[in-house]
Protein backbone atom coordinates (compact mmCIF):
# COMPACT_ATOMS: atom_id res chain seq x y z
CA UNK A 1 39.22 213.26 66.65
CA UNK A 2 40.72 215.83 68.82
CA UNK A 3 38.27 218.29 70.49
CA UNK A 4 39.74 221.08 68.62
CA UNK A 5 38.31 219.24 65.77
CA UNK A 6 34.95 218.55 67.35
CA UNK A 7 34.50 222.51 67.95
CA UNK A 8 35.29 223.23 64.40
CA UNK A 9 33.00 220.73 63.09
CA UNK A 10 30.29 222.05 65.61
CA UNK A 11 31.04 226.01 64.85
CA UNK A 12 30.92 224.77 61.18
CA UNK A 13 27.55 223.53 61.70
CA UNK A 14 26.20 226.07 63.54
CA UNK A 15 27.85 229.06 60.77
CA UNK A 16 26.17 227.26 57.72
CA UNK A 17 22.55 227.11 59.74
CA UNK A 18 23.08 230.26 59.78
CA UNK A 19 23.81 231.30 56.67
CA UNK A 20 21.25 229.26 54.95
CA UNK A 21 18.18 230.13 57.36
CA UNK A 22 19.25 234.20 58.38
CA UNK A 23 18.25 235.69 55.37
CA UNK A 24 14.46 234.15 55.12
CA UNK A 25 13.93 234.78 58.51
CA UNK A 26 15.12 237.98 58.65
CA UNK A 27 13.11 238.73 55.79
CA UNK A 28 9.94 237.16 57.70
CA UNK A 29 10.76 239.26 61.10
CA UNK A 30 11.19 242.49 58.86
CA UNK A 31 8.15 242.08 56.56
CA UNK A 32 5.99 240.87 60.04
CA UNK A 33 7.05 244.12 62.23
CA UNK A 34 6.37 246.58 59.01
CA UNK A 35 2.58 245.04 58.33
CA UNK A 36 2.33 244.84 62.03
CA UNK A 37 2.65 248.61 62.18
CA UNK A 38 1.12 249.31 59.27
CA UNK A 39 -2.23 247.32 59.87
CA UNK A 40 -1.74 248.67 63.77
CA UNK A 41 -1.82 252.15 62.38
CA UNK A 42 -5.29 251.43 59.93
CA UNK A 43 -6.70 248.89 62.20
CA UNK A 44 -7.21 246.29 59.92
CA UNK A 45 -6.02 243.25 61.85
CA UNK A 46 -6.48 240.88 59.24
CA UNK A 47 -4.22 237.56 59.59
CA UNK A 48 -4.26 236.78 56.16
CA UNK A 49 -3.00 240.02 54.90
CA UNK A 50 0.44 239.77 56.84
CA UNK A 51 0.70 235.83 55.69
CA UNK A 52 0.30 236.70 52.06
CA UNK A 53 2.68 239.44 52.46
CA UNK A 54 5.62 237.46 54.09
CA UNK A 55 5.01 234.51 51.85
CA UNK A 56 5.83 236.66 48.84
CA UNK A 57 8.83 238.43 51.29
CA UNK A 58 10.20 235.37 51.83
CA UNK A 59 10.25 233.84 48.60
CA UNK A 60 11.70 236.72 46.81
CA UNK A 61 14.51 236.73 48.99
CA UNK A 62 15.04 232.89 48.62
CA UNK A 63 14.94 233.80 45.12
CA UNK A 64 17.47 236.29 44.69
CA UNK A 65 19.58 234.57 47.79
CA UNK A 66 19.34 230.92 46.52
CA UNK A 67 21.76 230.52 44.12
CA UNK A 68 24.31 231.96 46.89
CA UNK A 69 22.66 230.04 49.76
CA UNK A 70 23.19 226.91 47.48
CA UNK A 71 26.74 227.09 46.57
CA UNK A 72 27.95 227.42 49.82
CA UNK A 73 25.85 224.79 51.20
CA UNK A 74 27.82 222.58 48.15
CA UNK A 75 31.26 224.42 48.86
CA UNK A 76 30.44 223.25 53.08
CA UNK A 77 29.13 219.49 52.10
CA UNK A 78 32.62 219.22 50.15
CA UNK A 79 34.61 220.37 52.52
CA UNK A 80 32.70 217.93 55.14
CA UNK A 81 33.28 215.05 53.14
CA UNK A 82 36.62 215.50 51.97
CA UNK A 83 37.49 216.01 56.10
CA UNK A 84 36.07 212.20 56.60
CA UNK A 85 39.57 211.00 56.10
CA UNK A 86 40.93 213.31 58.87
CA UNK A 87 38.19 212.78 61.37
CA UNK A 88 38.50 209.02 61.17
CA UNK A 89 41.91 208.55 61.88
């Protein structure tokens, strides 16, 4: 394995991590700043309210993103495995 290789591998990595965790956490950092303002603005700091409200964030996104999320964590385990042959040599 060449370190050209390595890198790709790594960047690989490093692209699907990112692809699979962005858009919940994006959603979570979103949702969080607008019920920070919003309870900021009607000072009603109540922790359960924003937790409740980036739960349900969160999972609507996974649910409209998951079937995309899924296939190309598939489409990045195939390629991985069908690359053993070319890393082991």
């Amino acid at each position: 394995m060449t370190v050209d290789q390595s890198l790709e591998l790594l960047r690989n990595v490093v692209l699907m991590v990112v692809t699979i965790a962005g858009p919940p956490l994006g959603a979570a950092l979103v949702i969080g700043l607008i019920v920070g303002i919003v309870q900021t603005a009607t000072q009603v700091n109540e922790a359960t309210v924003l937790f409740v409200v980036k739960v349900i964030g969160v999972g609507a996104v996974v649910a409209l993103a998951g079937p995309t999320m899924v296939r190309s964590l598939v489409e990045y385990t195939r390629e991985t495995i069908g690359s053993i042959s070319r890393v082991v040599r």
